[in-house]
C-alpha atoms as a PDB file:
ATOM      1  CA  UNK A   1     -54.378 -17.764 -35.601  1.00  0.00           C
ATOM      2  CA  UNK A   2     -56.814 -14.990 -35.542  1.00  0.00           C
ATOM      3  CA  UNK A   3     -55.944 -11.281 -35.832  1.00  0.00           C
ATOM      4  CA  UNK A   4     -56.426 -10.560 -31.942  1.00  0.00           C
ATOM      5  CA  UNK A   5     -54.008 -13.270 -31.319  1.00  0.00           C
ATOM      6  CA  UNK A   6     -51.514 -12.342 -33.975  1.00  0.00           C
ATOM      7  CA  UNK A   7     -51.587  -8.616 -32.377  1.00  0.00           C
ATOM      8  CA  UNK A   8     -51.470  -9.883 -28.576  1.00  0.00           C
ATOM      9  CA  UNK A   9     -48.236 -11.916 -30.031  1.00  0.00           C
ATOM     10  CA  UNK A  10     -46.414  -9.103 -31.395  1.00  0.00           C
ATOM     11  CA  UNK A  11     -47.048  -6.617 -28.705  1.00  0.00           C
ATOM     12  CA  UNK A  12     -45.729  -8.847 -26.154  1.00  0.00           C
ATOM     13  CA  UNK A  13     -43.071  -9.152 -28.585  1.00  0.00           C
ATOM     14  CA  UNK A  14     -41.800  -5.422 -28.541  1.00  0.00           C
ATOM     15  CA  UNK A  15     -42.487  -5.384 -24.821  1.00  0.00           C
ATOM     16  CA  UNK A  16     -39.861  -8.213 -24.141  1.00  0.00           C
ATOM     17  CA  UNK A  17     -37.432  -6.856 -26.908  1.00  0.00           C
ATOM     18  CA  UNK A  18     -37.740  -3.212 -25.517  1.00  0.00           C
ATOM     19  CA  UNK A  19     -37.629  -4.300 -21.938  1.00  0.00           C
ATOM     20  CA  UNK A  20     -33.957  -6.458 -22.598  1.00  0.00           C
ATOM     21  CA  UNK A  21     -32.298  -3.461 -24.782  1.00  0.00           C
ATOM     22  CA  UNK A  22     -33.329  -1.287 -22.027  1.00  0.00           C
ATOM     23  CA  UNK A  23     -31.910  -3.561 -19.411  1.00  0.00           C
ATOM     24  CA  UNK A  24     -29.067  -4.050 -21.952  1.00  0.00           C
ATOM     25  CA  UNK A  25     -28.211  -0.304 -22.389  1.00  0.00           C
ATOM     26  CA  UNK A  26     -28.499   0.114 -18.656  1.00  0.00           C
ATOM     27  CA  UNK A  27     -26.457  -3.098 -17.645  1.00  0.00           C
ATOM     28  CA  UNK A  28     -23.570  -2.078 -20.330  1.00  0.00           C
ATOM     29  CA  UNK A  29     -22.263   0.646 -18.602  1.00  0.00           C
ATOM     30  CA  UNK A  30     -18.895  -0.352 -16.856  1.00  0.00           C
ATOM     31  CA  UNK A  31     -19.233   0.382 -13.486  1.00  0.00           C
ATOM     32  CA  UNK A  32     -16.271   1.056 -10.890  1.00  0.00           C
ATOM     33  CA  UNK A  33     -16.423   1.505  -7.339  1.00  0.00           C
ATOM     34  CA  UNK A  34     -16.001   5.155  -6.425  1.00  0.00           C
ATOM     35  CA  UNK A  35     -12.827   4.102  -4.292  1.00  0.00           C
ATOM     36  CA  UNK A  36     -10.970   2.044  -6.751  1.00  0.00           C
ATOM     37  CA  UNK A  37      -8.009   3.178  -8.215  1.00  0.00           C
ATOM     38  CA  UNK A  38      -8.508   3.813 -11.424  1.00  0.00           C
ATOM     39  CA  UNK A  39     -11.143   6.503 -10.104  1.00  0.00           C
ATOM     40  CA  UNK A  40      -9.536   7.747  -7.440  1.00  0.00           C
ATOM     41  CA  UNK A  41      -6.027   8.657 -10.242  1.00  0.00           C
ATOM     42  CA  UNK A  42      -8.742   9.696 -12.831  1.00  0.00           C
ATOM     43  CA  UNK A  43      -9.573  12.420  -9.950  1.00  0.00           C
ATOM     44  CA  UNK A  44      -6.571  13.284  -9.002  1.00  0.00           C
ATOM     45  CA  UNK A  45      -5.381  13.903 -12.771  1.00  0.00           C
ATOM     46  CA  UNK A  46      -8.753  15.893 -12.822  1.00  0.00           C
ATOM     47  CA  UNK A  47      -8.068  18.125  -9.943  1.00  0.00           C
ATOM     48  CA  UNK A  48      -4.596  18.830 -10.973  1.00  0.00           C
ATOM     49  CA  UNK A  49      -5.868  19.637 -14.694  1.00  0.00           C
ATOM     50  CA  UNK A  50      -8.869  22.020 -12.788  1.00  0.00           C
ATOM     51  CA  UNK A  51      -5.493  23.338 -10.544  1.00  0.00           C
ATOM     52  CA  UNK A  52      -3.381  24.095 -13.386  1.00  0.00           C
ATOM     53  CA  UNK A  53      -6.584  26.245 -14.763  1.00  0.00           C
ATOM     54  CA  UNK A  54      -6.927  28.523 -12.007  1.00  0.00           C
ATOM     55  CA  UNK A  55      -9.667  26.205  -9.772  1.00  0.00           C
ATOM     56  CA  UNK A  56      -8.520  24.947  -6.632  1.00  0.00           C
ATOM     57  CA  UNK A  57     -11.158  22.080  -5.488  1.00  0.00           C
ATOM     58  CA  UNK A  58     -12.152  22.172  -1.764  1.00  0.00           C
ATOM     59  CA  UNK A  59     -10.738  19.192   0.491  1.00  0.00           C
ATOM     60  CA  UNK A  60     -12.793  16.488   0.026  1.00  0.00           C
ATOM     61  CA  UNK A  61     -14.499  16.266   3.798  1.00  0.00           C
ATOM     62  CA  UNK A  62     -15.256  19.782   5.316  1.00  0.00           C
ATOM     63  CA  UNK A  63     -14.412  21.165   8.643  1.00  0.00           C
ATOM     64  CA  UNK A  64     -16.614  19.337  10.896  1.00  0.00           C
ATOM     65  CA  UNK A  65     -15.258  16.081   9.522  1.00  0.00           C
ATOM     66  CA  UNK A  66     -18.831  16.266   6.580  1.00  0.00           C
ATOM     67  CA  UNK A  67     -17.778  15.077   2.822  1.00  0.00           C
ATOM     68  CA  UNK A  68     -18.069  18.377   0.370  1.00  0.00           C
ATOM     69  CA  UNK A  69     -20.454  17.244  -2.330  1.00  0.00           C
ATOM     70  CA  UNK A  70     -19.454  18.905  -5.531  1.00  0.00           C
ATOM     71  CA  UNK A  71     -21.618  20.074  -8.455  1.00  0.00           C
ATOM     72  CA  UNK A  72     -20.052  19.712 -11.948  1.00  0.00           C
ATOM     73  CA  UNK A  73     -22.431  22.535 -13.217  1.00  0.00           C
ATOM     74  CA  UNK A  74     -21.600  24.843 -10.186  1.00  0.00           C
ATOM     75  CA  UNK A  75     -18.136  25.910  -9.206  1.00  0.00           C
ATOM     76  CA  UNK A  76     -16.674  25.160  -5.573  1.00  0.00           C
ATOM     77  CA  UNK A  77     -17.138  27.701  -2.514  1.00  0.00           C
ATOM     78  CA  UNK A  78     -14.844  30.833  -3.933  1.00  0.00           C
ATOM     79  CA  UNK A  79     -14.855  30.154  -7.234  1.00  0.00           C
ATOM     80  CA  UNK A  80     -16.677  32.599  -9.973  1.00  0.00           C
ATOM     81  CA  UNK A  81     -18.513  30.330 -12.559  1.00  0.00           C
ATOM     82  CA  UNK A  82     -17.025  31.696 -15.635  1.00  0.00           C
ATOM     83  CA  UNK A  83     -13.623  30.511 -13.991  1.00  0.00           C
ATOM     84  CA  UNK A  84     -15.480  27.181 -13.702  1.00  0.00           C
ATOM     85  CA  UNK A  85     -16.437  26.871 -16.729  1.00  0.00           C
ATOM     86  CA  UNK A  86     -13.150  27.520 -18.761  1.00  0.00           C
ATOM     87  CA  UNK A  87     -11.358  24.852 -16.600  1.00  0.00           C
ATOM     88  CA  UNK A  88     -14.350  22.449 -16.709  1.00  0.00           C
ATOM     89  CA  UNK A  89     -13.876  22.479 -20.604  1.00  0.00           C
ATOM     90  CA  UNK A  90      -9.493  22.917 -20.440  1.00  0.00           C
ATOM     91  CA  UNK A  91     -10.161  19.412 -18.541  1.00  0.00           C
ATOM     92  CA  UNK A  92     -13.309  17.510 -19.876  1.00  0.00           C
ATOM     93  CA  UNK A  93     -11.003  14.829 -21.216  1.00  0.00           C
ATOM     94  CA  UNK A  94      -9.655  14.554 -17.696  1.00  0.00           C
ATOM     95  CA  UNK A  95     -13.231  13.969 -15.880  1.00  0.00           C
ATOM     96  CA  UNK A  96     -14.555  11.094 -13.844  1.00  0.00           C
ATOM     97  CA  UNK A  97     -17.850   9.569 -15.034  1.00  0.00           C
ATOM     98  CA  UNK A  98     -20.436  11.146 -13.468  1.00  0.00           C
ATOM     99  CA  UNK A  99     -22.582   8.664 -11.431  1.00  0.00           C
ATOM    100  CA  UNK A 100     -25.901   7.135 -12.842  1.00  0.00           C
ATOM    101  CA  UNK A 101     -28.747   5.500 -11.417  1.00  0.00           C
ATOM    102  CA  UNK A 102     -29.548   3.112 -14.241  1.00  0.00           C
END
């Protein structure tokens, strides 16, 4: 085997072995449907931790029928962010995974 070879080899190598931990670390991630269950009491446990701090979340679809998309770095409609933020800590344990595109 010559030195170009031997190179070639082990650079295709790291590529493969890079390429599956990447498509390991990505694939490992348990995923859940947003609707299922277990999400949709891990909100609702959320909300009522974020309640119980002085943040009242907006109904989930807005007046004309539109969902609300909420930020987790920006409080709600009528909400001051320092309020945010101490509830957003009083209930990290509490939070839903945010979602990932992975």
């Amino acid at each position: 085997m010559t030195p170009t070879n031997a190179g070639l080899r082990w650079t295709v190598l790291l590529i493969a072995v890079a390429g599956a931990l990447g498509t390991a670390a990505c694939g490992s991630e348990q995923r859940r449907s947003p609707a299922s269950p277990e999400n949709a009491e891990q909100r609702q446990a959320y909300a009522a931790c974020l309640a119980q701090n002085g943040v009242q979340l907006p109904e989930r679809s807005g007046s004309g029928g539109e969902r609300v998309k909420l930020d987790a770095e920006h409080p709600p409609p009528g909400v001051e962010q320092a309020a945010w933020d101490r509830a957003r800590q009083a209930c990290a344990g509490l939070a839903p995974p945010r979602r990932k595109n992975g």
